[in-house]
Protein backbone atom coordinates (compact mmCIF):
# COMPACT_ATOMS: atom_id res chain seq x y z
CA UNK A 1 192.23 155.00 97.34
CA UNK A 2 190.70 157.79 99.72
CA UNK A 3 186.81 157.98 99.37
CA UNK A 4 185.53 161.08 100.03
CA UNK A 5 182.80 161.18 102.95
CA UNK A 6 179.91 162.63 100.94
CA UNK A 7 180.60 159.40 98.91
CA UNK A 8 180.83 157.15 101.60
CA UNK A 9 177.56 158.19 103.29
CA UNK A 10 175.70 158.21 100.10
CA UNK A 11 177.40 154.60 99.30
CA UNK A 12 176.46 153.61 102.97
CA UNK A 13 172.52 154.39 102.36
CA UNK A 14 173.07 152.57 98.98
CA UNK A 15 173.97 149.46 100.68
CA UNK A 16 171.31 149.88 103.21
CA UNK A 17 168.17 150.51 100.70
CA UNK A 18 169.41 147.63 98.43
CA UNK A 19 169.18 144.90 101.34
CA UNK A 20 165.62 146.54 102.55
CA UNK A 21 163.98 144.10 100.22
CA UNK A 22 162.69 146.97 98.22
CA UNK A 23 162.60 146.27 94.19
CA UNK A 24 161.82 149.65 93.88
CA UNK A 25 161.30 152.84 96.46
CA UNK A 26 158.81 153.06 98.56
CA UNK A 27 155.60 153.24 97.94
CA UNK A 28 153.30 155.89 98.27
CA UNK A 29 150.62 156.63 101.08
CA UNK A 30 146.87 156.83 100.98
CA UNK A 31 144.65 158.60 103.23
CA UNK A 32 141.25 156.04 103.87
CA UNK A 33 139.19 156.99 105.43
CA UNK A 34 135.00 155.35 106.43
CA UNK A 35 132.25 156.95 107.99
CA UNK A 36 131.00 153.53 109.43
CA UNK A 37 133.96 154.12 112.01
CA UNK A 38 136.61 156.29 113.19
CA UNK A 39 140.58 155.04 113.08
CA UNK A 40 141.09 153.70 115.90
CA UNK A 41 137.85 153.74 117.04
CA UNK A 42 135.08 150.80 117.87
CA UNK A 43 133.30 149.23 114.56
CA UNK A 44 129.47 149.52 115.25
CA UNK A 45 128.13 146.03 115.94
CA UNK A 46 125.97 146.58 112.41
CA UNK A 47 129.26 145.44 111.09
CA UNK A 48 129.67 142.16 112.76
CA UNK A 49 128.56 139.35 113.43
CA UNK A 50 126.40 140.55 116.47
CA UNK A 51 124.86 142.98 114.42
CA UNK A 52 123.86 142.99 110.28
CA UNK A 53 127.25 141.97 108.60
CA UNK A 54 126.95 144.53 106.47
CA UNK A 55 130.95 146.00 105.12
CA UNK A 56 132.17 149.43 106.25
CA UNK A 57 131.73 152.50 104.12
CA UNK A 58 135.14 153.20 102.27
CA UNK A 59 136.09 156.57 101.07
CA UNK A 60 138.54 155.79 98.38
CA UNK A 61 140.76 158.51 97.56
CA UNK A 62 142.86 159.99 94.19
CA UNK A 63 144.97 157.43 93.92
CA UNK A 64 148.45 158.38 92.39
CA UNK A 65 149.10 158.45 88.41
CA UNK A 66 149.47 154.72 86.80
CA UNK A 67 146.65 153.35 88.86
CA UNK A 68 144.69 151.05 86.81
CA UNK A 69 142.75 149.65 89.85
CA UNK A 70 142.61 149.16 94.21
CA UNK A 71 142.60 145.90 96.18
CA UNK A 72 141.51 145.84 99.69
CA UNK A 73 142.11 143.23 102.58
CA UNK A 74 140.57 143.37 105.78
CA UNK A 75 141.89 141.35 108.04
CA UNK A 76 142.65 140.78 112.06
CA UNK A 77 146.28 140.81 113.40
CA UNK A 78 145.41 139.55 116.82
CA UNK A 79 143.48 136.32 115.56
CA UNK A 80 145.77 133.09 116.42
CA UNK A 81 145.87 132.57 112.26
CA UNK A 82 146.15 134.80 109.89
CA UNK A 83 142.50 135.62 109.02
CA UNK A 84 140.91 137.74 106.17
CA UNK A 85 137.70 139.43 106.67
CA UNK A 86 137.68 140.75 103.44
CA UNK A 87 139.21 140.15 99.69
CA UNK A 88 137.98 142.81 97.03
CA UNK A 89 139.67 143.02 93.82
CA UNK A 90 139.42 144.69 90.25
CA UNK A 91 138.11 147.62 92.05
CA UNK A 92 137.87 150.35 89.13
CA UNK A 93 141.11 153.31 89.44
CA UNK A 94 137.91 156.10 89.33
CA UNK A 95 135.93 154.32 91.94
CA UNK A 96 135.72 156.84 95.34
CA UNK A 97 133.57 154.85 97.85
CA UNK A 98 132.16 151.36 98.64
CA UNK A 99 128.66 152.42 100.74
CA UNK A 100 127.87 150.80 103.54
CA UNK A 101 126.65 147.41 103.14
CA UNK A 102 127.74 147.06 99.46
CA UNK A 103 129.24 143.49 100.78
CA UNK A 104 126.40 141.45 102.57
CA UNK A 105 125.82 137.73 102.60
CA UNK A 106 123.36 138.33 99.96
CA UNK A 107 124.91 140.84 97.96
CA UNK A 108 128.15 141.49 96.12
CA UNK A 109 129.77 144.73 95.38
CA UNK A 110 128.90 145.88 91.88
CA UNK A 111 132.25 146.58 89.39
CA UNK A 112 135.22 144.46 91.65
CA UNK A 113 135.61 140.96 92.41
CA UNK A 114 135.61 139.44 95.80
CA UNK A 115 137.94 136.75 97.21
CA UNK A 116 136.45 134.16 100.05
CA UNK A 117 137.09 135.31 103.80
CA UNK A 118 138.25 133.26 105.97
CA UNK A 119 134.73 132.13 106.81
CA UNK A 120 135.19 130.32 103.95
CA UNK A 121 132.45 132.73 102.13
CA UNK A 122 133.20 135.15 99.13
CA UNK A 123 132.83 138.58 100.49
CA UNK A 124 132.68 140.84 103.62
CA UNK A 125 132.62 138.24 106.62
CA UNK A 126 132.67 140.85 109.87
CA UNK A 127 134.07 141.14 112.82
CA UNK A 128 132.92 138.20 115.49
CA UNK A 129 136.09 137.58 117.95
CA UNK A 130 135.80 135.79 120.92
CA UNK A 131 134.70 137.17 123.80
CA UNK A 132 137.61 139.26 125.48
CA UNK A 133 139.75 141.87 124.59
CA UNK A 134 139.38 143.94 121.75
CA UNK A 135 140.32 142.78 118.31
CA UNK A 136 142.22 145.08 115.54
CA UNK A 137 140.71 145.12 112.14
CA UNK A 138 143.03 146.41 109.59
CA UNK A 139 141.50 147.53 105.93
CA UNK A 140 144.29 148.34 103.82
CA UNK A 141 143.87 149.87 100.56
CA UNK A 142 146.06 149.18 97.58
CA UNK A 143 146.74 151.13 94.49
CA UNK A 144 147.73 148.91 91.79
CA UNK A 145 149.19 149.34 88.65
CA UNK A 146 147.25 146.43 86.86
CA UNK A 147 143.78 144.76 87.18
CA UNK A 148 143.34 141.98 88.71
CA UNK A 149 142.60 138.48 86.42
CA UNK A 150 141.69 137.08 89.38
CA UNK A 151 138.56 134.87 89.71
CA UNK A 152 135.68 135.43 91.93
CA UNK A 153 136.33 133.47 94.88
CA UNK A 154 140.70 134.00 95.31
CA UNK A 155 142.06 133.09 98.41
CA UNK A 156 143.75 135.55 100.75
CA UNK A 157 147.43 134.33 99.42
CA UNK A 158 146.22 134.73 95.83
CA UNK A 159 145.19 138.04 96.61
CA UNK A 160 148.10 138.90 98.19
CA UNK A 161 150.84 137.27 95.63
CA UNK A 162 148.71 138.87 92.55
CA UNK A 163 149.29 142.26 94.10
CA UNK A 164 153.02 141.92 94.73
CA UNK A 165 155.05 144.12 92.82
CA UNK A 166 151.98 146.01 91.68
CA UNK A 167 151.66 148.60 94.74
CA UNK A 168 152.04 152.29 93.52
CA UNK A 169 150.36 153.44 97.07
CA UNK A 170 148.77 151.62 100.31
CA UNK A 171 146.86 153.32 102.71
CA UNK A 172 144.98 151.63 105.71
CA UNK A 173 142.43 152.46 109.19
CA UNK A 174 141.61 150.29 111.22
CA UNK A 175 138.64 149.52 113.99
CA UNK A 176 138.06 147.91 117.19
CA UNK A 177 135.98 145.38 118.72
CA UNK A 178 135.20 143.32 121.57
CA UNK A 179 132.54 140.61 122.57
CA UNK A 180 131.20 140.70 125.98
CA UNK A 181 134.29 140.67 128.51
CA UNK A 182 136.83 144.03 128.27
């Protein structure tokens, strides 16, 4: 039997999406955006460890219909580990910004939960690489389609294995930093 082209090209991307990994298509993108840097850009030492510790401004936007809350995870992709900066959770669907400093040592961020860092502290644990080359801080921003049961306190791979499956949209910016050296 002779299969037509259209058919086989269609069949082709078929066979291609289903061994993506993908359960389902794609998600969608979100713009995020923070006026405590630019994407891309350096992180002000306020945000560190040099500095006050205090988080980054988030500017959360519309997230896309069937979002019952957002997750974010900071974390740095050059560290020799995987380490998390920053674990929030059961962050409200209407919620459109986390002010600076909502996530100190000394404060946690009213209406969402917050998983420990990698500091081994619950909350916003900033920036403090060694001295060098600039580090990349990723905050991603999830759109979820459930809230969170999670506990104050979840680890990063709680975090990350309660949001599987859940992800209607993900959006993320990221800053820069560097101690002493380049």
């Amino acid at each position: 039997m002779r299969i037509p082209p259209r058919t086989s090209l269609l069949l082709a991307m078929l066979m291609l999406y289903a061994g993506s990994g993908y359960a389902s298509p794609p998600q969608a993108s979100l713009h995020v955006s923070s006026s405590s840097f630019t994407d891309g850009g350096k992180m002000p030492s306020k945000l560190t460890c040099d500095g006050e510790n205090l988080s980054p401004q988030i500017q959360l936007p519309s997230p896309p219909a069937g979002t019952k809350s957002f997750a974010i995870v900071m974390d740095d992709p050059d560290a020799p580990i995987a380490f998390a900066h920053w674990l929030v959770y059961g962050i409200p669907a209407d919620t459109r910004e986390l002010a600076e400093g909502a996530s100190t040592a000394s404060r946690r961020l009213d209406h969402a939960v917050e998983g420990v860092n990698s500091f081994g502290r619950t909350g916003y644990g900033g920036p403090c690489p060694p001295e060098g080359k600039p580090h990349h801080y990723v905050l991603r921003v999830y759109a979820l389609d459930v809230m969170s049961a999670l506990p104050t306190g979840a680890s990063a791979d709680q975090v990350n294995a309660a949001i599987q499956g859940h992800v209607l949209a993900e959006g993320r910016t990221t800053g820069l930093y560097a101690r002493g050296g380049d």
